[in-house]
Every structure is written in C-alpha cells, then in structure tokens.
N, C-alpha and C. Protein backbone atom coordinates (compact mmCIF):
# COMPACT_ATOMS: atom_id res chain seq x y z
N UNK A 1 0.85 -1.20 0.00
CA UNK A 1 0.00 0.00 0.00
C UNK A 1 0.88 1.24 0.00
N UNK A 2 0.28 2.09 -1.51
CA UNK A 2 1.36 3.51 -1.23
C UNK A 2 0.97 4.45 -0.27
N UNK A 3 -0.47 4.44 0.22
CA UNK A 3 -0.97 5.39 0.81
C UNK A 3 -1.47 6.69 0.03
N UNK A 4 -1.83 6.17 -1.19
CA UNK A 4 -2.33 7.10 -2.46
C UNK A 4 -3.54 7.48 -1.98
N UNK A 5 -4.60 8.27 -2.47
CA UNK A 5 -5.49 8.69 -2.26
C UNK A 5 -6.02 8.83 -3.56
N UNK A 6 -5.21 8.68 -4.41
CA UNK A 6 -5.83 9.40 -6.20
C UNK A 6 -4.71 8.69 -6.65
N UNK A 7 -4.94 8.72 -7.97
CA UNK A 7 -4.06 8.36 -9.19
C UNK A 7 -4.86 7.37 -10.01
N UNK A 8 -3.59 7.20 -11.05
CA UNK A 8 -4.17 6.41 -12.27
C UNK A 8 -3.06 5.74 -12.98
N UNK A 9 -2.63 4.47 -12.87
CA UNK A 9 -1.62 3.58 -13.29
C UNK A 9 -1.58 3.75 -15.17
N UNK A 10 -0.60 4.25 -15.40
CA UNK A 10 0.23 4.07 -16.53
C UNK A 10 0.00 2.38 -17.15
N UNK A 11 -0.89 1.70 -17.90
CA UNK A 11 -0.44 0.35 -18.30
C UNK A 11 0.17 0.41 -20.02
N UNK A 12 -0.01 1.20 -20.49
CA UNK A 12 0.94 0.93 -21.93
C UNK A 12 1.07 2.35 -22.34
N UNK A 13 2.44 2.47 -22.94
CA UNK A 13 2.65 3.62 -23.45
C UNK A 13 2.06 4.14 -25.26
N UNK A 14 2.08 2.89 -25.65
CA UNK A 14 2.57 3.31 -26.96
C UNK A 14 3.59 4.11 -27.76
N UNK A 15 3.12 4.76 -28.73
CA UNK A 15 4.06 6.04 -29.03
C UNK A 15 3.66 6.88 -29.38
N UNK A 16 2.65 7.75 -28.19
CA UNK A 16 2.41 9.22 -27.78
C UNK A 16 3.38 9.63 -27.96
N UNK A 17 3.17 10.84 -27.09
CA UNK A 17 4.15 12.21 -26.76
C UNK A 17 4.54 11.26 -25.13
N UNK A 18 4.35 10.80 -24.78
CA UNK A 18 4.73 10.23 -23.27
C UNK A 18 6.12 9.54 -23.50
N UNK A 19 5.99 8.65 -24.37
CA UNK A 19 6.81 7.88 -24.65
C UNK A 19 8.04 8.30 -25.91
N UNK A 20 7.73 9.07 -26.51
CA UNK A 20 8.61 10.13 -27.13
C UNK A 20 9.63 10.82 -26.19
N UNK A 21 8.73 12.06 -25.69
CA UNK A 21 9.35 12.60 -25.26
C UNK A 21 9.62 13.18 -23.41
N UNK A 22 9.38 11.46 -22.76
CA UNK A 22 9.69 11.16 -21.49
C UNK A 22 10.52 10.73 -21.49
N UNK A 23 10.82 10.00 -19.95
CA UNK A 23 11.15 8.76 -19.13
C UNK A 23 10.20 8.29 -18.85
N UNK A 24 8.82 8.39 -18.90
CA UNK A 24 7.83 7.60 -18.24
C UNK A 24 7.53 6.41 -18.06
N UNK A 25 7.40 5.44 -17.60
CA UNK A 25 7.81 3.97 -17.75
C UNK A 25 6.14 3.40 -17.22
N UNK A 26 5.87 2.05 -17.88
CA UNK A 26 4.35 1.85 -17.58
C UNK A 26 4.35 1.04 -16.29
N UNK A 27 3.30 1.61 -15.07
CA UNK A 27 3.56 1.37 -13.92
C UNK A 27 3.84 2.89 -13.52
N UNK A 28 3.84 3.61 -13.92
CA UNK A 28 3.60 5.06 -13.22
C UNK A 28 2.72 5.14 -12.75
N UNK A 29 2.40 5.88 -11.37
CA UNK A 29 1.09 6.10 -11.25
C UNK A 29 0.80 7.36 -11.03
N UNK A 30 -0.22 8.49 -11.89
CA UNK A 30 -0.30 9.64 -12.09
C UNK A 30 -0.91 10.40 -10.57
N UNK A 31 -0.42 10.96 -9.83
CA UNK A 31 -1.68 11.56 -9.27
C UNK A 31 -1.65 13.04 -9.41
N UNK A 32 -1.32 13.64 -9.95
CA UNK A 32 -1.40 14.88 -10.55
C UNK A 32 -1.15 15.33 -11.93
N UNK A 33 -1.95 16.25 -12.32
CA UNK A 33 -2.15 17.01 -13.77
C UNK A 33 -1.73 18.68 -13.42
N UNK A 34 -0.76 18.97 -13.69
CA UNK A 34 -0.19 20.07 -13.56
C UNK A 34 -0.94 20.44 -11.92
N UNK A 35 -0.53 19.55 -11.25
CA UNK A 35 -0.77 19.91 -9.94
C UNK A 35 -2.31 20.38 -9.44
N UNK A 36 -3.15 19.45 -9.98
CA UNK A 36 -4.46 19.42 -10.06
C UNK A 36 -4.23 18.16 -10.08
N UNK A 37 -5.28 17.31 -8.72
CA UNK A 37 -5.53 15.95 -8.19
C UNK A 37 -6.15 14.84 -9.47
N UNK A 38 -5.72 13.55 -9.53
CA UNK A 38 -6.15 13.22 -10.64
C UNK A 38 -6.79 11.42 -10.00
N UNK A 39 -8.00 11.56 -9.75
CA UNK A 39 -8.42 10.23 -9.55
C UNK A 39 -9.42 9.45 -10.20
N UNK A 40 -9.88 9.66 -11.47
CA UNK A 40 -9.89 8.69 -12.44
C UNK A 40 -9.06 8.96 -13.86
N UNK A 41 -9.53 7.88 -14.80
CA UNK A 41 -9.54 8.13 -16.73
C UNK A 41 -10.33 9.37 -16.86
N UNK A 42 -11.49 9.21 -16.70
CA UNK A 42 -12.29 10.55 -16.69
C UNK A 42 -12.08 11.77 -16.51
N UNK A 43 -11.32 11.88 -15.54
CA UNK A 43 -10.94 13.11 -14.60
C UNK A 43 -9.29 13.32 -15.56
N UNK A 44 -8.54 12.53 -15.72
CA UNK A 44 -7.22 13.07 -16.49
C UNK A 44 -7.25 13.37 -17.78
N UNK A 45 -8.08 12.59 -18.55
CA UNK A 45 -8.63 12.85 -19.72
C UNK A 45 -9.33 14.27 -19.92
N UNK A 46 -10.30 14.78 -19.46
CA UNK A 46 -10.44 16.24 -18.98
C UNK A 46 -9.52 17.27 -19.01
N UNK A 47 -8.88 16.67 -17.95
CA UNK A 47 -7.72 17.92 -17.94
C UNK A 47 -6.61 17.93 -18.77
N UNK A 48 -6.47 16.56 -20.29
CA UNK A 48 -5.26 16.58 -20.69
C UNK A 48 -6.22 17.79 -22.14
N UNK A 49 -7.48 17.52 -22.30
CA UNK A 49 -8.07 17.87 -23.43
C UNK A 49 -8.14 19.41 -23.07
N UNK A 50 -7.86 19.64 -21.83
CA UNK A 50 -8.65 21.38 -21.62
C UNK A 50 -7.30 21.74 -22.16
N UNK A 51 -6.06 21.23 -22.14
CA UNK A 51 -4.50 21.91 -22.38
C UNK A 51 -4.89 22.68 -24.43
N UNK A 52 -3.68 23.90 -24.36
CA UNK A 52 -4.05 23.88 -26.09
C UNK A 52 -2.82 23.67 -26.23
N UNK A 53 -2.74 23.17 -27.52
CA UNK A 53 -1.29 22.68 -28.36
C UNK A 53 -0.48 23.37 -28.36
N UNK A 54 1.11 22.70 -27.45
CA UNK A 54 2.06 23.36 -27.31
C UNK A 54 2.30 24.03 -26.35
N UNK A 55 0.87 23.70 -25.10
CA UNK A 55 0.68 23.92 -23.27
C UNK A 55 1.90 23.17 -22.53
N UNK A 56 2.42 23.24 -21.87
CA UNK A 56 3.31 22.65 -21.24
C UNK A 56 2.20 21.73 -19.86
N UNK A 57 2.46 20.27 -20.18
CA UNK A 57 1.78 19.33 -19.45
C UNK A 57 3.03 18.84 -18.71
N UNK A 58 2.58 19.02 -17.03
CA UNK A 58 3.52 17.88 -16.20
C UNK A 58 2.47 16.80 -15.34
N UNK A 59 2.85 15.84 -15.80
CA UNK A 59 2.49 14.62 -14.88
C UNK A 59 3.29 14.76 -13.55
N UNK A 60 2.59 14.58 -12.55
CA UNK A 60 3.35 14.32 -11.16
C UNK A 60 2.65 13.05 -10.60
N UNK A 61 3.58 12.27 -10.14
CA UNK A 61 3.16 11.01 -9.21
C UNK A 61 4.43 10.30 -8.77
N UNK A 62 4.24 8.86 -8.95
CA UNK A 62 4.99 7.99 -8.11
C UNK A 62 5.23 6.07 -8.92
N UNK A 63 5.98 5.69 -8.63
CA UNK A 63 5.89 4.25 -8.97
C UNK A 63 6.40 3.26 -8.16
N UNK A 64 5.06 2.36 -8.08
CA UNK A 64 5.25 1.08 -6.58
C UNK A 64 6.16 0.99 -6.24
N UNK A 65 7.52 0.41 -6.64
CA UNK A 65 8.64 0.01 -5.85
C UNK A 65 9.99 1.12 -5.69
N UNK A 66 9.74 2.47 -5.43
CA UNK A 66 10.91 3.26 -5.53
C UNK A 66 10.60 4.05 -4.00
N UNK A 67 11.89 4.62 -3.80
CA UNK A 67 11.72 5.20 -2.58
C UNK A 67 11.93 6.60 -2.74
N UNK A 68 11.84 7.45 -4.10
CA UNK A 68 11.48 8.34 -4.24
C UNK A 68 10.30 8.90 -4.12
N UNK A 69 9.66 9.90 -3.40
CA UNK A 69 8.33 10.09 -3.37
C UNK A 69 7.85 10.65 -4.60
N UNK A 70 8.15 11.12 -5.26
CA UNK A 70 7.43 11.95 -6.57
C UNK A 70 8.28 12.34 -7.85
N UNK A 71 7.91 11.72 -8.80
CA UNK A 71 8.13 12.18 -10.25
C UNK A 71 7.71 12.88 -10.95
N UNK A 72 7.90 13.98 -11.56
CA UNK A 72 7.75 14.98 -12.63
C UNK A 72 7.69 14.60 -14.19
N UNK A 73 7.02 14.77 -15.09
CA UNK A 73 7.30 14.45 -16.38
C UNK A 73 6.83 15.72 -16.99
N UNK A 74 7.13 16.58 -18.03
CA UNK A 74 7.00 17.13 -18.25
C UNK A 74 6.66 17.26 -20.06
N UNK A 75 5.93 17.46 -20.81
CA UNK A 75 5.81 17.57 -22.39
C UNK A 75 5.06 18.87 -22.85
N UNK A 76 5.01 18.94 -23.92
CA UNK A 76 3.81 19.70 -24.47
C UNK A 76 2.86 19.42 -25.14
N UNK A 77 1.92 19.75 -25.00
CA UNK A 77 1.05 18.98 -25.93
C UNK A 77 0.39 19.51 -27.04
C-alpha cells in the first residue's frame, strides 16, 4: 500500500508524446495534472483535453517500488 489517495496507473505507453518525449515507464502512477488531483480516466482525460497545443503538461506522481516520493514528467502537448 502507497498510501495514495488518487491516481491512475500508466499500463501501456505506446508512441504518444509520453513515450517520445519522457522517461515515463508503464507502472507510473499519475496523481497529478499540472498539480491538479487526478483520480480517475475521466478526470485526467479532462484535464489533458482542456491543455491547447504546445501547453506545457507535467504529470506528477509515483511508482510502486521506488523510494522516491514523486516524479515529474513534463511535455507539451
């Protein structure tokens, strides 16, 4: 147990912009959208569509087995 409250697990990248132009690895788990809480598909999906092209998007969260508390990813979209 991470003690999450929100998020949304990363299961495949494809080849978005995530996987372009990250580190993001699948098994991330999102809980923030530019620092706006993110606890469903619904809810991140929302906030990735409100961005306009060429917005600077950061993912913030975490992944199960690290003892870092929080990751940054950063793109544009």
């Amino acid at each position: 147990d991470l003690g999450l409250e929100q998020g949304i697990i990363v299961k495949s990248l494809g080849n978005g912009k995530l996987a372009r132009y990250t580190d993001i690895r699948e098994g991330f788990i999102i809980t923030k959208v530019n620092d706006r809480p993110v606890k469903s598909v619904k809810e991140f999906n929302e906030l990735i569509r409100s961005k306009k092209t060429g917005e600077l998007v950061i993912l913030s969260g975490t992944y199960k087995n690290t003892r870092q508390n929080e990751f940054n990813y950063a793109f544009r979209k």
